[in-house]
PDB file of N, CA and C in Angstrom:
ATOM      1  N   UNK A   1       7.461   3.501 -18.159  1.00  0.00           N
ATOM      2  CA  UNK A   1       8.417   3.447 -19.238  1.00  0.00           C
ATOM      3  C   UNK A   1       9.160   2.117 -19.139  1.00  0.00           C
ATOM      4  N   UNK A   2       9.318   1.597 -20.393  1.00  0.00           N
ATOM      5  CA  UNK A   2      10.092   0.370 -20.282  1.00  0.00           C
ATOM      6  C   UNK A   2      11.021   0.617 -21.253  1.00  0.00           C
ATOM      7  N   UNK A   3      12.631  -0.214 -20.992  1.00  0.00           N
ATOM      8  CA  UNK A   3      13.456  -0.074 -21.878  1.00  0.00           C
ATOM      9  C   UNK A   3      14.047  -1.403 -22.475  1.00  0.00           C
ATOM     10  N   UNK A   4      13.721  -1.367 -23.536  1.00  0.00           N
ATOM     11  CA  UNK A   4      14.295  -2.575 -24.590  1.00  0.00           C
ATOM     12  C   UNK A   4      15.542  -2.329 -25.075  1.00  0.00           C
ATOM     13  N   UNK A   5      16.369  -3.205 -24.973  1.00  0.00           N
ATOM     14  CA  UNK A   5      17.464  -3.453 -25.711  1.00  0.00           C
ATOM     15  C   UNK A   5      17.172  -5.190 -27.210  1.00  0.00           C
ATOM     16  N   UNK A   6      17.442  -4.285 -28.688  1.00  0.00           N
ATOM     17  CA  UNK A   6      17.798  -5.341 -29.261  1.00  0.00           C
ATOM     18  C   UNK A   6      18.927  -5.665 -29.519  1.00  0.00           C
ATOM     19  N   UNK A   7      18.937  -7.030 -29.473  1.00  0.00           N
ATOM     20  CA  UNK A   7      20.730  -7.415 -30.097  1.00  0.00           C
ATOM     21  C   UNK A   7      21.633  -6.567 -29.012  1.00  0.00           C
ATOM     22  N   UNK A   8      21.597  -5.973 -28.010  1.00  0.00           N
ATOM     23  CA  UNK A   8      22.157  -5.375 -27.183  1.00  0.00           C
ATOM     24  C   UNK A   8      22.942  -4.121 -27.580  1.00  0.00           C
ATOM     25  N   UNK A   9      22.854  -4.041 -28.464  1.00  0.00           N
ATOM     26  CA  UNK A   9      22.777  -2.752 -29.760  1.00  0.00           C
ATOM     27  C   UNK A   9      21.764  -1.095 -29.531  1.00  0.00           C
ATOM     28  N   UNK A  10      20.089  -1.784 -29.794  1.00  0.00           N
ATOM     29  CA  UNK A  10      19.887  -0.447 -30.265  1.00  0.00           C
ATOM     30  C   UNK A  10      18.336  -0.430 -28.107  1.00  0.00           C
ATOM     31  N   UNK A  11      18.501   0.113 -28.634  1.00  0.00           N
ATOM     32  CA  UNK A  11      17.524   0.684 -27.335  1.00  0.00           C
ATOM     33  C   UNK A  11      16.278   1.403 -27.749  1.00  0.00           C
ATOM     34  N   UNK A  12      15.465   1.335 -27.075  1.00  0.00           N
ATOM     35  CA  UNK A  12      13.901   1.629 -27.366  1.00  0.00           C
ATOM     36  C   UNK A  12      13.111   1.724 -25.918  1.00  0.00           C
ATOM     37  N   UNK A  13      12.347   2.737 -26.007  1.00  0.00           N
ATOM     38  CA  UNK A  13      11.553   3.346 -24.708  1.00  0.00           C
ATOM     39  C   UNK A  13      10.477   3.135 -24.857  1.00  0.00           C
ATOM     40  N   UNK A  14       9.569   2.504 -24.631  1.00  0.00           N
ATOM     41  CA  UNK A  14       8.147   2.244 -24.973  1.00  0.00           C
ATOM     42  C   UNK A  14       7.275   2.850 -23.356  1.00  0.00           C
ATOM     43  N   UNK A  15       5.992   3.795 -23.822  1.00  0.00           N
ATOM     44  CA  UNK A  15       5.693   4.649 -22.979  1.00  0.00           C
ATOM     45  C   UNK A  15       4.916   3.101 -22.630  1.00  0.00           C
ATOM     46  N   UNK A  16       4.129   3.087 -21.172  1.00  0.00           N
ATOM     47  CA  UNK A  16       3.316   1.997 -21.219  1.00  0.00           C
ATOM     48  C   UNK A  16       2.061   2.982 -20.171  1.00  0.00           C
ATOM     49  N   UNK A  17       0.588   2.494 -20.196  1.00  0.00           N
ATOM     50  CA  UNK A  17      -0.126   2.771 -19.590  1.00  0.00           C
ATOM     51  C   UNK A  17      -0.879   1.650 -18.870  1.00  0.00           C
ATOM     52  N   UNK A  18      -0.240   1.746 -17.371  1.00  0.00           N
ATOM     53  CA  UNK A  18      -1.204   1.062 -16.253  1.00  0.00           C
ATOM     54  C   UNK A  18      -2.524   1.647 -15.320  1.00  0.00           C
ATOM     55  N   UNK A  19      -3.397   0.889 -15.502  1.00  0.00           N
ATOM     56  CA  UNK A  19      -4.331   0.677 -14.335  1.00  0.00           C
ATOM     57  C   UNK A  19      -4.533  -0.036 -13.224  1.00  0.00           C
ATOM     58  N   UNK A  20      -4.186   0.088 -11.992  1.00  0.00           N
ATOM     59  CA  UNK A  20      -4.243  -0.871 -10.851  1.00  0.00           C
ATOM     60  C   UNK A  20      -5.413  -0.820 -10.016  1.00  0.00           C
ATOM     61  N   UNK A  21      -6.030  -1.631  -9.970  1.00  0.00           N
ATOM     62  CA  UNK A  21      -6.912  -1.894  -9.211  1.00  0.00           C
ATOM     63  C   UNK A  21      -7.361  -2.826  -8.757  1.00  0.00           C
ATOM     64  N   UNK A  22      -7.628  -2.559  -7.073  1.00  0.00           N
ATOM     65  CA  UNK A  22      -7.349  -3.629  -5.798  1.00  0.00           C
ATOM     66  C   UNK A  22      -9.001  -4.019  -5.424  1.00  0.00           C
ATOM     67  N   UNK A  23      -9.741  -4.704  -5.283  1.00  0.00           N
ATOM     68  CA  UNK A  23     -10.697  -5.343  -4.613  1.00  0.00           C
ATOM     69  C   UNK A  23     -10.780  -6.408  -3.540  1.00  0.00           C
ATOM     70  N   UNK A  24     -10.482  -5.326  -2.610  1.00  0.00           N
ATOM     71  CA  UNK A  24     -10.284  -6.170  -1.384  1.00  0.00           C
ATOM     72  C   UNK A  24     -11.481  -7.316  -0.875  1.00  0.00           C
ATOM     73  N   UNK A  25     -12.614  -6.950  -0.999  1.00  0.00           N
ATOM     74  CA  UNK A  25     -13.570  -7.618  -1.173  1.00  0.00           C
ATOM     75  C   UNK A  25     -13.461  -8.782  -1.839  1.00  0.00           C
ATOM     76  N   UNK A  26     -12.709  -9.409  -2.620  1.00  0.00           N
ATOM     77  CA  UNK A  26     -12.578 -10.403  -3.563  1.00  0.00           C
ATOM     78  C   UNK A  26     -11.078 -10.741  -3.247  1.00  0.00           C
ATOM     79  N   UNK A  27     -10.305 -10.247  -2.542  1.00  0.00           N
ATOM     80  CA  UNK A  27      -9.120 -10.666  -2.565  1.00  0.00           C
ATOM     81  C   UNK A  27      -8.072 -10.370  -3.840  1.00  0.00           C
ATOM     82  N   UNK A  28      -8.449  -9.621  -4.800  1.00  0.00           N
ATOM     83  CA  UNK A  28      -8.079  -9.222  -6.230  1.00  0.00           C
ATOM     84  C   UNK A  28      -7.134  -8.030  -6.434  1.00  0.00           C
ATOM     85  N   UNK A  29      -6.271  -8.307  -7.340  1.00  0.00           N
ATOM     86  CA  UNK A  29      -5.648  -7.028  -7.637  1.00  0.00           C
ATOM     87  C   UNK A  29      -5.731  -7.303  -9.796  1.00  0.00           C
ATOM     88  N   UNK A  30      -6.175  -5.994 -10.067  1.00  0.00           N
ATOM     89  CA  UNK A  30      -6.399  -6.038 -11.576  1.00  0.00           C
ATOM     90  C   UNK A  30      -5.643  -4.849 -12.129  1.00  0.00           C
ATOM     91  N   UNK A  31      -4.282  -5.672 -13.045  1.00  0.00           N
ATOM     92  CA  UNK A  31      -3.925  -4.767 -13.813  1.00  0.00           C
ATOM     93  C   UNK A  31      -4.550  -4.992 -15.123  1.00  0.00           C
ATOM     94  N   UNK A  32      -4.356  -3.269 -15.637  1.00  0.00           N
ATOM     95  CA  UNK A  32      -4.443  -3.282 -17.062  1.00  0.00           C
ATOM     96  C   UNK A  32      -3.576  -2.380 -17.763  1.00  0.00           C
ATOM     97  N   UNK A  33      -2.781  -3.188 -18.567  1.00  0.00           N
ATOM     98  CA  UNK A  33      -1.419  -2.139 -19.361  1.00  0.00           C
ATOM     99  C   UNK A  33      -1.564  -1.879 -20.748  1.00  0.00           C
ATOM    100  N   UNK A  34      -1.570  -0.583 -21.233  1.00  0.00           N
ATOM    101  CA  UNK A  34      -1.767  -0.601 -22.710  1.00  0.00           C
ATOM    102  C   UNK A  34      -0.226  -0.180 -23.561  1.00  0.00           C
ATOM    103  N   UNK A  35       0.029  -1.140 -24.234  1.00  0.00           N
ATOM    104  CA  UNK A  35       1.433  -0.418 -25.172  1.00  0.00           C
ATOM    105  C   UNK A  35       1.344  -0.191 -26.380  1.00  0.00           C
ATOM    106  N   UNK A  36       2.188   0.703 -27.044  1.00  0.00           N
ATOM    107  CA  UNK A  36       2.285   0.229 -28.546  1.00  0.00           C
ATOM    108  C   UNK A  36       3.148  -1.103 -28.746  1.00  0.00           C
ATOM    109  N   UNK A  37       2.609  -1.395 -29.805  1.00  0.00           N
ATOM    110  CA  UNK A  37       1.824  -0.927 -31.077  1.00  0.00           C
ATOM    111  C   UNK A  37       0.510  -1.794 -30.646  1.00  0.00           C
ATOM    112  N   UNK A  38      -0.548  -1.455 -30.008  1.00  0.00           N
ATOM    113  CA  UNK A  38      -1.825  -1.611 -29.872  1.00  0.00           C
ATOM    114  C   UNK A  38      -1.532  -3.110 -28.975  1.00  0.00           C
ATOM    115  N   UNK A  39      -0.860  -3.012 -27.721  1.00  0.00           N
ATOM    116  CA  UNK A  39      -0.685  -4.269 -26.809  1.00  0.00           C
ATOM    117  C   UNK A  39      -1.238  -3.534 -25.624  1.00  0.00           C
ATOM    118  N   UNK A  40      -2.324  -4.712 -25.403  1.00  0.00           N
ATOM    119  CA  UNK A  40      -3.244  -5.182 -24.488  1.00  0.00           C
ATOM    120  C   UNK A  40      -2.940  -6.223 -23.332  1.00  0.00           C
ATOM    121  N   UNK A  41      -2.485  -5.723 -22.012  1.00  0.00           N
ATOM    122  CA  UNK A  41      -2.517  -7.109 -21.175  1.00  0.00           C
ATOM    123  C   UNK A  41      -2.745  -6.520 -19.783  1.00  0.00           C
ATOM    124  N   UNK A  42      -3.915  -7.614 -19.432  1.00  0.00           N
ATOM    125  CA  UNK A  42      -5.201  -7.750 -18.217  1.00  0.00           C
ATOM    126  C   UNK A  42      -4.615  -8.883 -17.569  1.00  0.00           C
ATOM    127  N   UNK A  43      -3.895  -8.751 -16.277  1.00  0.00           N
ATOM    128  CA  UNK A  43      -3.503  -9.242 -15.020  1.00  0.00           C
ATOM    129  C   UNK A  43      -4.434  -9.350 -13.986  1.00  0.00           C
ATOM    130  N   UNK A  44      -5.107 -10.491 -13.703  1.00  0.00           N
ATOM    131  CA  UNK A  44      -6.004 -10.659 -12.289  1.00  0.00           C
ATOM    132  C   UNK A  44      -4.781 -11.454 -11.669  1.00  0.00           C
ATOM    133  N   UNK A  45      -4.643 -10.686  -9.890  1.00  0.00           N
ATOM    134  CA  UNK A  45      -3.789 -11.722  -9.761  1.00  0.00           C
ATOM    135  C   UNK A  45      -5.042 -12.253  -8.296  1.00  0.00           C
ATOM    136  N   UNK A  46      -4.694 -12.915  -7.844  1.00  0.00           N
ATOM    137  CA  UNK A  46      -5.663 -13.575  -6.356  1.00  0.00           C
ATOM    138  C   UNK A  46      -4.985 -13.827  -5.110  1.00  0.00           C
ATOM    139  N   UNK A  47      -5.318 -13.606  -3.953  1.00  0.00           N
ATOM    140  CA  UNK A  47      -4.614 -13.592  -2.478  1.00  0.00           C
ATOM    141  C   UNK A  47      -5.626 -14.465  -1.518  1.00  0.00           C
ATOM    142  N   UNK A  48      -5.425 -15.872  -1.666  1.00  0.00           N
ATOM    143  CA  UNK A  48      -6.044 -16.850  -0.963  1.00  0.00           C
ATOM    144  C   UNK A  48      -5.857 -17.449   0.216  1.00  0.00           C
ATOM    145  N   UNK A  49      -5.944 -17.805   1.750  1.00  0.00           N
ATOM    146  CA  UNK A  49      -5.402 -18.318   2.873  1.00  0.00           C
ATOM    147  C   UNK A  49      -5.529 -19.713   2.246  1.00  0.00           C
ATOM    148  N   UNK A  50      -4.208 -20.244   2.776  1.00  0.00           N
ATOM    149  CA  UNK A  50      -4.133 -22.046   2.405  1.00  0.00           C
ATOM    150  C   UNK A  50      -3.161 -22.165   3.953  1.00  0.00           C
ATOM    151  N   UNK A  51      -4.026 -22.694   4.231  1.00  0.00           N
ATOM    152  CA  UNK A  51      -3.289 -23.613   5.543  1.00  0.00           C
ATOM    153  C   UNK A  51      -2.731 -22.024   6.283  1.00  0.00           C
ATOM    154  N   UNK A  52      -1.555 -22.416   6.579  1.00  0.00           N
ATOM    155  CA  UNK A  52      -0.674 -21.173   7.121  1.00  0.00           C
ATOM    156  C   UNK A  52       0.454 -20.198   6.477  1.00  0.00           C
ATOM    157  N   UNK A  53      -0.053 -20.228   4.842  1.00  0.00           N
ATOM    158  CA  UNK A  53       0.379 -19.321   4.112  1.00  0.00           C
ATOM    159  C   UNK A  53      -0.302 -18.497   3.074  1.00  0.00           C
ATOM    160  N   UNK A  54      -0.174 -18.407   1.991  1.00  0.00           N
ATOM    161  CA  UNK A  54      -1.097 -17.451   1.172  1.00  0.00           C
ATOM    162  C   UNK A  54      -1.051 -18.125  -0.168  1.00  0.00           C
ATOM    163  N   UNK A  55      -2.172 -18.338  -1.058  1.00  0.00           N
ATOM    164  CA  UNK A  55      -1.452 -18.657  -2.346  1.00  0.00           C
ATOM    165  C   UNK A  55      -2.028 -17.946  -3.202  1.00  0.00           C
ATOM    166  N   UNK A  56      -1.149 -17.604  -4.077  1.00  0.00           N
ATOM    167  CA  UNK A  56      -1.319 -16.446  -5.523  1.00  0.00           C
ATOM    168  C   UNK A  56      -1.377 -17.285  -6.731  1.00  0.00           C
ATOM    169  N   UNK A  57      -2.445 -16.696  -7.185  1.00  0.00           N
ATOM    170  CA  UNK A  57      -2.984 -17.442  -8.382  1.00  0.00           C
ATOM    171  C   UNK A  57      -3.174 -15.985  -9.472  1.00  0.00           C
ATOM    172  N   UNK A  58      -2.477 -16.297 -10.756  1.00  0.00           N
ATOM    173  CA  UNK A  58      -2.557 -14.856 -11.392  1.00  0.00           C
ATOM    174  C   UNK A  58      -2.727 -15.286 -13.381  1.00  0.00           C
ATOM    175  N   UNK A  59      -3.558 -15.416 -13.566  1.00  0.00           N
ATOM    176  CA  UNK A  59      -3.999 -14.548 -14.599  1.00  0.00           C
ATOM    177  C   UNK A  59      -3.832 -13.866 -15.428  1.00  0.00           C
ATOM    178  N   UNK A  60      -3.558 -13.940 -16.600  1.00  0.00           N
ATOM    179  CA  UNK A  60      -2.697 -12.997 -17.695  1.00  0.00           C
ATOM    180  C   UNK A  60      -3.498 -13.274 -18.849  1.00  0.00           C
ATOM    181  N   UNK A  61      -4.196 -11.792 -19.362  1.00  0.00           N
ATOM    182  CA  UNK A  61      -4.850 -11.831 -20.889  1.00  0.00           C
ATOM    183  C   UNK A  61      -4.001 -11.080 -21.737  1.00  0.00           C
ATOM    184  N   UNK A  62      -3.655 -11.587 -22.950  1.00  0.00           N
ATOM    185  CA  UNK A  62      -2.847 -10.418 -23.451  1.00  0.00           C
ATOM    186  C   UNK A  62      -3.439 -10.703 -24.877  1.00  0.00           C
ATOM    187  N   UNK A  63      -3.611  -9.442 -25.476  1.00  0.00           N
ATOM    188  CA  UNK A  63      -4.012  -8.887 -26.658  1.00  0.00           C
ATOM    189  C   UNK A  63      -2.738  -8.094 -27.566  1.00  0.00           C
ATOM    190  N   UNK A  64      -2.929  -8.766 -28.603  1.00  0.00           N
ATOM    191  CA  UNK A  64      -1.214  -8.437 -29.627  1.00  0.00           C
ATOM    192  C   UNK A  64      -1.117  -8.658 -30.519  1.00  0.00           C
ATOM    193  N   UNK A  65      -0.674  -7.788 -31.641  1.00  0.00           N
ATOM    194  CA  UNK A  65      -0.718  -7.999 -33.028  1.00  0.00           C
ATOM    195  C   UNK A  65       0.049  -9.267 -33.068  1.00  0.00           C
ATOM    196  N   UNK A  66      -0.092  -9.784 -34.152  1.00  0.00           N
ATOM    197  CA  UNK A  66       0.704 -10.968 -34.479  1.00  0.00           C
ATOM    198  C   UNK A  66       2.306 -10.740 -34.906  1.00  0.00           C
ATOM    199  N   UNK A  67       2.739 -10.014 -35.146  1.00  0.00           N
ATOM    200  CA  UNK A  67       4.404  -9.560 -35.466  1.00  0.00           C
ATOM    201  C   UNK A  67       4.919  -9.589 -34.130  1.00  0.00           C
ATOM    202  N   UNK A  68       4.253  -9.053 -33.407  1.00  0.00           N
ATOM    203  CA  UNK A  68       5.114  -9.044 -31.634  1.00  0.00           C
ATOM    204  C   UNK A  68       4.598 -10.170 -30.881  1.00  0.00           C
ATOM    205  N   UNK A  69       4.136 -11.236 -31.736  1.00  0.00           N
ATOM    206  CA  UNK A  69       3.518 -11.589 -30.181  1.00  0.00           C
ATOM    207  C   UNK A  69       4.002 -12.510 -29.231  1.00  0.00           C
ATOM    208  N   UNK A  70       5.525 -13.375 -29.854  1.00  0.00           N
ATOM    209  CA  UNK A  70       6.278 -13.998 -29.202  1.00  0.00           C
ATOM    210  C   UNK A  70       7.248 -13.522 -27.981  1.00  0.00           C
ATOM    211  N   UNK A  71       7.974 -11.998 -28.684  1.00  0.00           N
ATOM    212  CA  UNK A  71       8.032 -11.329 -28.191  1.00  0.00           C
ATOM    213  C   UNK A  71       7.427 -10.264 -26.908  1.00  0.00           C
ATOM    214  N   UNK A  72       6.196 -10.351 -27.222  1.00  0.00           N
ATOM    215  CA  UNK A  72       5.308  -9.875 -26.187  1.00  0.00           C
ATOM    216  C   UNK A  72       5.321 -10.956 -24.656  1.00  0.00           C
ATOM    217  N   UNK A  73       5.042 -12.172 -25.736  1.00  0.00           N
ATOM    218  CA  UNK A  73       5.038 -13.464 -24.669  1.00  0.00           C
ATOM    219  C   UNK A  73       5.772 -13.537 -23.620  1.00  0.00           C
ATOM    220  N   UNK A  74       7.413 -13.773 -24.432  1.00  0.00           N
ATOM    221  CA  UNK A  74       8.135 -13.882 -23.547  1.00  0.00           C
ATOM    222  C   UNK A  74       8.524 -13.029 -22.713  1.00  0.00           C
ATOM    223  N   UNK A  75       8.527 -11.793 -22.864  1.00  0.00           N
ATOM    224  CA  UNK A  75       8.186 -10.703 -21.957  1.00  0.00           C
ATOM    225  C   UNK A  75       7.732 -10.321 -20.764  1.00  0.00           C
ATOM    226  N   UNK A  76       6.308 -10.959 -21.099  1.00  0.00           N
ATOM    227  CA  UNK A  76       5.572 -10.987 -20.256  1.00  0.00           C
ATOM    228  C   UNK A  76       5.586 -11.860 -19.086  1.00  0.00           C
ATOM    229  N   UNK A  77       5.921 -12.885 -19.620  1.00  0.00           N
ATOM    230  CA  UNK A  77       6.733 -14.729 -18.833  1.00  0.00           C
ATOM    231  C   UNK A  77       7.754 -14.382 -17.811  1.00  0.00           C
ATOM    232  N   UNK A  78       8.320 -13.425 -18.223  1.00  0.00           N
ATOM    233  CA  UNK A  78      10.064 -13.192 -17.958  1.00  0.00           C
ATOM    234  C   UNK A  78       9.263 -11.921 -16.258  1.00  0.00           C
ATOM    235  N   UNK A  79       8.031 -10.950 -16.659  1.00  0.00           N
ATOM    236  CA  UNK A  79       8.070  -9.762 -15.667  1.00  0.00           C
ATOM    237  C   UNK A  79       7.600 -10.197 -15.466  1.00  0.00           C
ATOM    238  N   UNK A  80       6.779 -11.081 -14.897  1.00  0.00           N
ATOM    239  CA  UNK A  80       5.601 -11.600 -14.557  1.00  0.00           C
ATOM    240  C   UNK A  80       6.526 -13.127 -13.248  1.00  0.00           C
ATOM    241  N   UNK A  81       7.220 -13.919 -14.263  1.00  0.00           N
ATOM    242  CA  UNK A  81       7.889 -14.329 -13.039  1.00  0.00           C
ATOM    243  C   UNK A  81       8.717 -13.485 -11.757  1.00  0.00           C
ATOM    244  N   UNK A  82       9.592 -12.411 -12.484  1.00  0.00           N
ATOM    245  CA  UNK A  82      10.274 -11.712 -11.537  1.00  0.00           C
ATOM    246  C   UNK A  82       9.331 -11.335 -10.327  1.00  0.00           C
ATOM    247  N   UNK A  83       7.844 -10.870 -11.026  1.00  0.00           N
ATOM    248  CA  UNK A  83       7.510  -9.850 -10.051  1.00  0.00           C
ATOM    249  C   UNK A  83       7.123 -11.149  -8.804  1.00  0.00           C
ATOM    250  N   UNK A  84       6.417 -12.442  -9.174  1.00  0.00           N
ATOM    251  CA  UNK A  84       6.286 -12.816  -8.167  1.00  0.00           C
ATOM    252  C   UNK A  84       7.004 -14.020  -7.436  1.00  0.00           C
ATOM    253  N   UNK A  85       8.228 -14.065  -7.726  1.00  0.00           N
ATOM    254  CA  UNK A  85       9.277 -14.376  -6.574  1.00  0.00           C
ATOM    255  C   UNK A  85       9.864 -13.743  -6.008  1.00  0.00           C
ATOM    256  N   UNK A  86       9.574 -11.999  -6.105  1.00  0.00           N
ATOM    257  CA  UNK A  86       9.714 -10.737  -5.559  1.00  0.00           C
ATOM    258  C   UNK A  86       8.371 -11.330  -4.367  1.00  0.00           C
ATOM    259  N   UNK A  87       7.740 -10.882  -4.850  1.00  0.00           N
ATOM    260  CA  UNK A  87       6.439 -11.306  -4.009  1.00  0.00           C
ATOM    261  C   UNK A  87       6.393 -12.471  -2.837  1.00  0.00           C
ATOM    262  N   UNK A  88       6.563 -13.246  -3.456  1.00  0.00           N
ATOM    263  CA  UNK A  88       7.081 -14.536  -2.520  1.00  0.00           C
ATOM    264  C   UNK A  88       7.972 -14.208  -1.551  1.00  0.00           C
ATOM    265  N   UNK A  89       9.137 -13.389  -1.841  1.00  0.00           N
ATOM    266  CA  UNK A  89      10.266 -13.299  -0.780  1.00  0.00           C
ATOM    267  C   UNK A  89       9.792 -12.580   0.177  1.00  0.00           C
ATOM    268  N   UNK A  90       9.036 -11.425  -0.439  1.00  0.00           N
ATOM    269  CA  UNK A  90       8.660 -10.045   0.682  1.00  0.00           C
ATOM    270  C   UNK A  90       7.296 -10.934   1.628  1.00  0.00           C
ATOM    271  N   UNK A  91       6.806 -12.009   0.942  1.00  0.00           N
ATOM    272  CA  UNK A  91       5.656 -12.320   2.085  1.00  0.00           C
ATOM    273  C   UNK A  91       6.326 -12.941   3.307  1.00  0.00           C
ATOM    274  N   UNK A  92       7.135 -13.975   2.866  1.00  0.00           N
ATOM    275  CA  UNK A  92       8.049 -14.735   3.514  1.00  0.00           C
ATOM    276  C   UNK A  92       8.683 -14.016   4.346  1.00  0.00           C
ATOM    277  N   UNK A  93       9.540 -13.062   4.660  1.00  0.00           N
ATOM    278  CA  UNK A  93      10.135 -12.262   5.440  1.00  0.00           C
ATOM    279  C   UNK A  93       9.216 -11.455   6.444  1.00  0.00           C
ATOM    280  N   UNK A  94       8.062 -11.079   5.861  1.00  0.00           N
ATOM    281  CA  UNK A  94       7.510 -10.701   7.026  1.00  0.00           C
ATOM    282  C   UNK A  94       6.650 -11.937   7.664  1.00  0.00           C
TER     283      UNK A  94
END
């Protein structure tokens, strides 16, 4: 479930459907999220040894009507950074 606020006004719950799946074999993790109104987005992200750290390389397909799709964009820009300087910190610490 995700929650939108517009204009900081009205609020909106959009159900979302993920698929996660890890291929360790490849070093891969593949999401796939489906929302309304018919939004599509396919996350490969990658877990590579470089020297004496790790580097993540990630991947984003997104499929979207044209009325949302700036919106979708930036969205996506916005969770997509969070999640991986989340990521970054938790590798770093351990």
């Amino acid at each position: 479930m995700e929650l939108f606020r517009f204009l900081g006004l009205i609020s909106y719950r959009n159900k979302i459907r993920v698929k996660m799946t890890q291929r360790p074999e490849e070093n891969l993790l593949v999401q796939e999220v489906d929302s309304f109104p018919n939004i599509r987005l396919v996350s490969r992200t990658t877990f590579l040894a470089e020297g004496s750290g790790t580097a993540v390389r990630e991947t984003i397909d997104i499929g979207t009507p044209n009325f949302v799709a700036g919106f979708v964009q930036k969205t996506a820009d916005s969770a997509h950074e969070a999640l991986l300087k989340t990521l970054k910190a938790r590798l770093e610490a351990n």
